[in-house]
N, C-alpha and C. Protein backbone atom coordinates (compact mmCIF):
# COMPACT_ATOMS: atom_id res chain seq x y z
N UNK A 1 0.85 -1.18 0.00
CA UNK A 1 0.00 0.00 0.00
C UNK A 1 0.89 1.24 0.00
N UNK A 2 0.57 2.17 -0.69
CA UNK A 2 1.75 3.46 -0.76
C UNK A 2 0.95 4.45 0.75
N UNK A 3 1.85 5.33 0.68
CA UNK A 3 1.96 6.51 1.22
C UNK A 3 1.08 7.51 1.07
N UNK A 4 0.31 8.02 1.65
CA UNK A 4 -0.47 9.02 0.80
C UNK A 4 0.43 10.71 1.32
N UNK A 5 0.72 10.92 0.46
CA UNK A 5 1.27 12.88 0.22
C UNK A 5 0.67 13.09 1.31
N UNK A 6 1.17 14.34 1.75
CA UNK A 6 0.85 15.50 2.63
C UNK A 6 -0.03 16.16 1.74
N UNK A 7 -0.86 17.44 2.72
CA UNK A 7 -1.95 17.93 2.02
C UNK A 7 -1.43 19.14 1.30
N UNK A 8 -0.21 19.77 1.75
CA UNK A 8 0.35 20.94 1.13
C UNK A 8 0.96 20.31 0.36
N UNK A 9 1.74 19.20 0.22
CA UNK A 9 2.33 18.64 -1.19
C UNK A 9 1.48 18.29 -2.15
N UNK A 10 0.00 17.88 -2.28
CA UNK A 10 -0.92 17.90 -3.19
C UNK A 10 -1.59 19.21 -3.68
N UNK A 11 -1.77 20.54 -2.83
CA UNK A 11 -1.93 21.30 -3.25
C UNK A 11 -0.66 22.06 -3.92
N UNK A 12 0.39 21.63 -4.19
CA UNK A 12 1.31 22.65 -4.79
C UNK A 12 1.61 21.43 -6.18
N UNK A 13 1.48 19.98 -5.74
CA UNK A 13 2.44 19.26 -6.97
C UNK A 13 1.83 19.55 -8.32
N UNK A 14 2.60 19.21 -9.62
CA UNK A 14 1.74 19.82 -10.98
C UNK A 14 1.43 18.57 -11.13
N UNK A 15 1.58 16.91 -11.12
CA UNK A 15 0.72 16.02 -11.22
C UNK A 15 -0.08 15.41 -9.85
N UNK A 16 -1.06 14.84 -10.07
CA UNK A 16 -1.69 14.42 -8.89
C UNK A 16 -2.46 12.92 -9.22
N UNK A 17 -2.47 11.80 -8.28
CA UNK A 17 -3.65 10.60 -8.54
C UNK A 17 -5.03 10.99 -8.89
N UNK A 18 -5.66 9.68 -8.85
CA UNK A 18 -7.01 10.24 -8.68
C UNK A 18 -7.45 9.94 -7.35
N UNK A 19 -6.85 9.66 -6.77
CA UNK A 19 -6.98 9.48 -5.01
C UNK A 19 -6.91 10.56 -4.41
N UNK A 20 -5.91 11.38 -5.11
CA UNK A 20 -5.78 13.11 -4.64
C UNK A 20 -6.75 13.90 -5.12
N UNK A 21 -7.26 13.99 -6.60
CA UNK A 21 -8.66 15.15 -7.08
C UNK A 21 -9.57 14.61 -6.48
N UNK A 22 -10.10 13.31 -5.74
CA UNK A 22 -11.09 13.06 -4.78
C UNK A 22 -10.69 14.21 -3.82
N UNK A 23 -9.63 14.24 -2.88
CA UNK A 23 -9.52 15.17 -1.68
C UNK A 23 -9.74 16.91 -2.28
N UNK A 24 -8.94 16.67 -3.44
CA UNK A 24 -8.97 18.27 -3.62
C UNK A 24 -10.49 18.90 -4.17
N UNK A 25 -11.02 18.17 -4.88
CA UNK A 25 -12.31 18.47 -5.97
C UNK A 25 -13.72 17.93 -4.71
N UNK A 26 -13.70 17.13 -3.64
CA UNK A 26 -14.61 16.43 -3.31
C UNK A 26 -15.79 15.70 -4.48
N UNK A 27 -15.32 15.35 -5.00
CA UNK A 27 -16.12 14.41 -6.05
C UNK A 27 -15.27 12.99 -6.01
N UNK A 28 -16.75 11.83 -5.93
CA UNK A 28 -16.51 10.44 -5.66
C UNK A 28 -15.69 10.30 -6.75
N UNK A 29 -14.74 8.55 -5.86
CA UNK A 29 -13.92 7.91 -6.84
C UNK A 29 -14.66 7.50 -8.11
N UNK A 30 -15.49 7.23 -7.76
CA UNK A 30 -16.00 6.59 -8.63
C UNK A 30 -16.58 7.39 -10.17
N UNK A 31 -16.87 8.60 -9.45
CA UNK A 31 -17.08 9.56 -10.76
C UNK A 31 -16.33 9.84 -11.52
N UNK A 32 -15.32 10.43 -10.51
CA UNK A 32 -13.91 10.03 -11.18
C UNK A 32 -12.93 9.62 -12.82
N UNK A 33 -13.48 8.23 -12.10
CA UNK A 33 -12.84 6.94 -12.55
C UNK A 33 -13.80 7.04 -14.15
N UNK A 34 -15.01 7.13 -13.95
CA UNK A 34 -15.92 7.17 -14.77
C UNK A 34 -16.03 8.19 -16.46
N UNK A 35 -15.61 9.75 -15.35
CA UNK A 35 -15.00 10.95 -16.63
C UNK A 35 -13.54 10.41 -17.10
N UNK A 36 -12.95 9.65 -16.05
CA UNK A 36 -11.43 9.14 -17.01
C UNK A 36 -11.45 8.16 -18.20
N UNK A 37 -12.75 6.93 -17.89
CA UNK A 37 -13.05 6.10 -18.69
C UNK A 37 -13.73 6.34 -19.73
N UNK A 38 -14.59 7.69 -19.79
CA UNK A 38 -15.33 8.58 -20.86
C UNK A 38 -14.32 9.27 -21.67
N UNK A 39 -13.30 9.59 -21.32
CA UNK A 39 -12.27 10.26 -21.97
C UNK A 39 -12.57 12.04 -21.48
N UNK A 40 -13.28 11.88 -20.81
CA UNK A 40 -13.28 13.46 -20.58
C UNK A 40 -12.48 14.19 -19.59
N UNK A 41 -11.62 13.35 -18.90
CA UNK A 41 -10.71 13.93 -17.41
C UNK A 41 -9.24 12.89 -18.35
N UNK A 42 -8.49 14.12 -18.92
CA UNK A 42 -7.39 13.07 -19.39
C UNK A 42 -6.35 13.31 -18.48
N UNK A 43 -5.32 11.62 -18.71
CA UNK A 43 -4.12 11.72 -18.14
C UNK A 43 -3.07 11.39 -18.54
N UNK A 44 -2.10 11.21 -17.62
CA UNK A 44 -0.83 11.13 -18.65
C UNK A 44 -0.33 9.17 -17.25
N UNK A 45 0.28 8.58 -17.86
CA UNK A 45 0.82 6.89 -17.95
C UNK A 45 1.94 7.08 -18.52
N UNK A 46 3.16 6.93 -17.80
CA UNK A 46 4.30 6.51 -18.23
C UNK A 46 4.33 5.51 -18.84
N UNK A 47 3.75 4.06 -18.29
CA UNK A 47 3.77 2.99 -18.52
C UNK A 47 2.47 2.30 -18.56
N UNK A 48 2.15 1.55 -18.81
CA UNK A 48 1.08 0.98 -18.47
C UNK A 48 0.78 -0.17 -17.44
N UNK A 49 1.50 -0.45 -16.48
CA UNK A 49 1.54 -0.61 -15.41
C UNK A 49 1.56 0.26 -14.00
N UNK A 50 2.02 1.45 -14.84
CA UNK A 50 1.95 2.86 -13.63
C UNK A 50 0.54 3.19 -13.33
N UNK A 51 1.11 4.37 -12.06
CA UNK A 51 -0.47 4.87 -11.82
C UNK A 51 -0.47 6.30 -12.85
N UNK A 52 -1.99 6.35 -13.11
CA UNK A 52 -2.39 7.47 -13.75
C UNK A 52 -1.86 8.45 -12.96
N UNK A 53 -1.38 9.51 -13.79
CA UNK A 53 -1.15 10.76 -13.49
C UNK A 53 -1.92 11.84 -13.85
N UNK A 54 -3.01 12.70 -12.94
CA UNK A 54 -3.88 14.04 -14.00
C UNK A 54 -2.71 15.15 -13.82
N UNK A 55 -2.88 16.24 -14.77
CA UNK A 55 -2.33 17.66 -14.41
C UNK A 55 -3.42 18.28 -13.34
N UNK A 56 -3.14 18.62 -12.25
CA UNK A 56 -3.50 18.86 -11.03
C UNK A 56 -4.48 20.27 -11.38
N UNK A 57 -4.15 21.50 -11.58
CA UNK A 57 -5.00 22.52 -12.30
C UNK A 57 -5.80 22.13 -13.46
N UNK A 58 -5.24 21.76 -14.59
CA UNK A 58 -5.92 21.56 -15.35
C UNK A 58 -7.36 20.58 -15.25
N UNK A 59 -7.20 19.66 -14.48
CA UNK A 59 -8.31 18.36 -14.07
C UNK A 59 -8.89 19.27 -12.91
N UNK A 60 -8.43 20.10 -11.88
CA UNK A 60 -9.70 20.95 -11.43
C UNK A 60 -10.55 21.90 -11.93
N UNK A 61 -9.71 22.63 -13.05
CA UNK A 61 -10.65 22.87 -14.20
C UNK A 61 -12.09 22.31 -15.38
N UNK A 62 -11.14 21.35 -15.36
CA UNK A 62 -12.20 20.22 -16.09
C UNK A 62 -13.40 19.88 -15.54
N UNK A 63 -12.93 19.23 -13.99
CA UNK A 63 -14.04 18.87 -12.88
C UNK A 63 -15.31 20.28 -12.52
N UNK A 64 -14.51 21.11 -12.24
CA UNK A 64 -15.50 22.27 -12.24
C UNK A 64 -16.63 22.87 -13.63
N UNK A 65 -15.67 22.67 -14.75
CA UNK A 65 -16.31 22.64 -15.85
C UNK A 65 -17.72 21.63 -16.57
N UNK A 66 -17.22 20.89 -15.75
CA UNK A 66 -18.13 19.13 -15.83
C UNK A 66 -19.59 19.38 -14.99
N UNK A 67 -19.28 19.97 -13.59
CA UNK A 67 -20.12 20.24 -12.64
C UNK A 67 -21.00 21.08 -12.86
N UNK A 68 -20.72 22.37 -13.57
CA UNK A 68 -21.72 23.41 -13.87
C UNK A 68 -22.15 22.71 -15.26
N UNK A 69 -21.53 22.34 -15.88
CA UNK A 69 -22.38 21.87 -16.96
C UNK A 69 -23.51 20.47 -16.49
N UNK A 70 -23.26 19.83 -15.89
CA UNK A 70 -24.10 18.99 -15.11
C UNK A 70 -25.34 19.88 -14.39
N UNK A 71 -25.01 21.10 -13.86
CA UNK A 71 -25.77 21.94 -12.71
C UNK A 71 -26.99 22.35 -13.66
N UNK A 72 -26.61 23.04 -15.19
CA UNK A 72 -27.44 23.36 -16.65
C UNK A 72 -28.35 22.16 -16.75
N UNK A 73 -27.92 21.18 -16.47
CA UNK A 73 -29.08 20.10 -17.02
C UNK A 73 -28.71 18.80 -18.24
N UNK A 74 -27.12 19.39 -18.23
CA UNK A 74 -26.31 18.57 -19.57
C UNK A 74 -26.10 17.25 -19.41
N UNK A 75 -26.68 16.43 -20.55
CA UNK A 75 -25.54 15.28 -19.82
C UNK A 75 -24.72 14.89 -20.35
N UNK A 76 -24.19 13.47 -19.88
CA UNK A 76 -22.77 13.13 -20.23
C UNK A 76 -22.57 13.17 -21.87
N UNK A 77 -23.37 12.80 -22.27
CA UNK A 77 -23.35 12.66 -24.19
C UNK A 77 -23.10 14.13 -24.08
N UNK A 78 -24.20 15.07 -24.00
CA UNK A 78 -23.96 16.42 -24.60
C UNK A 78 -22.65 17.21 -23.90
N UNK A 79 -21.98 16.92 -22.42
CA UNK A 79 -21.19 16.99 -22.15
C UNK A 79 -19.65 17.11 -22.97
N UNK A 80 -19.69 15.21 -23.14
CA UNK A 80 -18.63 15.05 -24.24
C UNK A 80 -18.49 15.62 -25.12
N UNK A 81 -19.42 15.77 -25.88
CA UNK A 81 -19.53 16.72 -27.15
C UNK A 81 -18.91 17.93 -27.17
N UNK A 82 -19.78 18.74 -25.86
CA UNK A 82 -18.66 20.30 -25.85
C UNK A 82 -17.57 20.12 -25.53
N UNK A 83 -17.09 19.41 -24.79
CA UNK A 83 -15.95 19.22 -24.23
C UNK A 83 -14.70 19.06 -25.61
N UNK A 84 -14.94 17.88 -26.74
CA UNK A 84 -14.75 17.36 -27.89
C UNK A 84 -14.73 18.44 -28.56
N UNK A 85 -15.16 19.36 -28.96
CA UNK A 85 -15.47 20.55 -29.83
C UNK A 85 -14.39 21.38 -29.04
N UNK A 86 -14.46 21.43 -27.86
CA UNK A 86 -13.53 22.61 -27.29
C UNK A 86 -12.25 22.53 -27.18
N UNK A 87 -11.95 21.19 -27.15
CA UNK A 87 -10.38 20.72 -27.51
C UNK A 87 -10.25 20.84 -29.10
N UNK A 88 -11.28 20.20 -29.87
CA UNK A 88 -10.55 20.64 -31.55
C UNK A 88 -10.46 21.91 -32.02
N UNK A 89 -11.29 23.03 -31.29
CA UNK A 89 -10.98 24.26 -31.07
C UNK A 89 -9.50 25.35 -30.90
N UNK A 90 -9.05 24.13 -29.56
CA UNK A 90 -7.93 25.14 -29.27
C UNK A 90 -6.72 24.73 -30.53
N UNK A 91 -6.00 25.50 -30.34
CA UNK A 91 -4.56 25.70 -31.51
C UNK A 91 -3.57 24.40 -30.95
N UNK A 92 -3.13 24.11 -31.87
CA UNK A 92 -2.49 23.11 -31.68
C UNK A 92 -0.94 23.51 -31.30
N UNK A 93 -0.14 23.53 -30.18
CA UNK A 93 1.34 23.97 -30.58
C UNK A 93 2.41 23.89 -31.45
């Protein structure tokens, strides 16, 4: 069983589990697990035996973004969709 971080080392690190955006976001594992398996909370895998890694801002962004759009009445289909549109949107580097 690992270690779990300190709470000021999760609020400052730039990657985080999803064991950590549970503490930071208060939204279930399981929801979680669910926007990761939808493709809508992406992450980054060194390996594929590793643990998922989210970008820590960016996935509280997302989560908050997810929530008010949930709060509108959206759901997960029409969700994905904006979400999908708003990434082929941005500029590519």
């Amino acid at each position: 069983m690992s270690r779990q971080r300190k709470w000021e080392v999760i609020q400052q690190a730039e990657t985080v589990t999803i064991g950590e955006l549970v503490r930071l976001t208060d939204v279930r594992y399981s929801t979680l697990k669910y926007y990761t398996e939808e493709g809508m909370l992406p992450f980054h895998q060194a390996e594929e035996n590793l643990t998922r890694r989210y970008d820590r801002k960016a996935s509280i962004r997302r989560i908050q973004q997810i929530k008010a759009l949930r709060g509108e009445g959206k759901s997960i289909p029409q969700i994905k969709a904006l979400l999908q549109a708003e990434e082929a949107a941005e500029p590519t580097p």
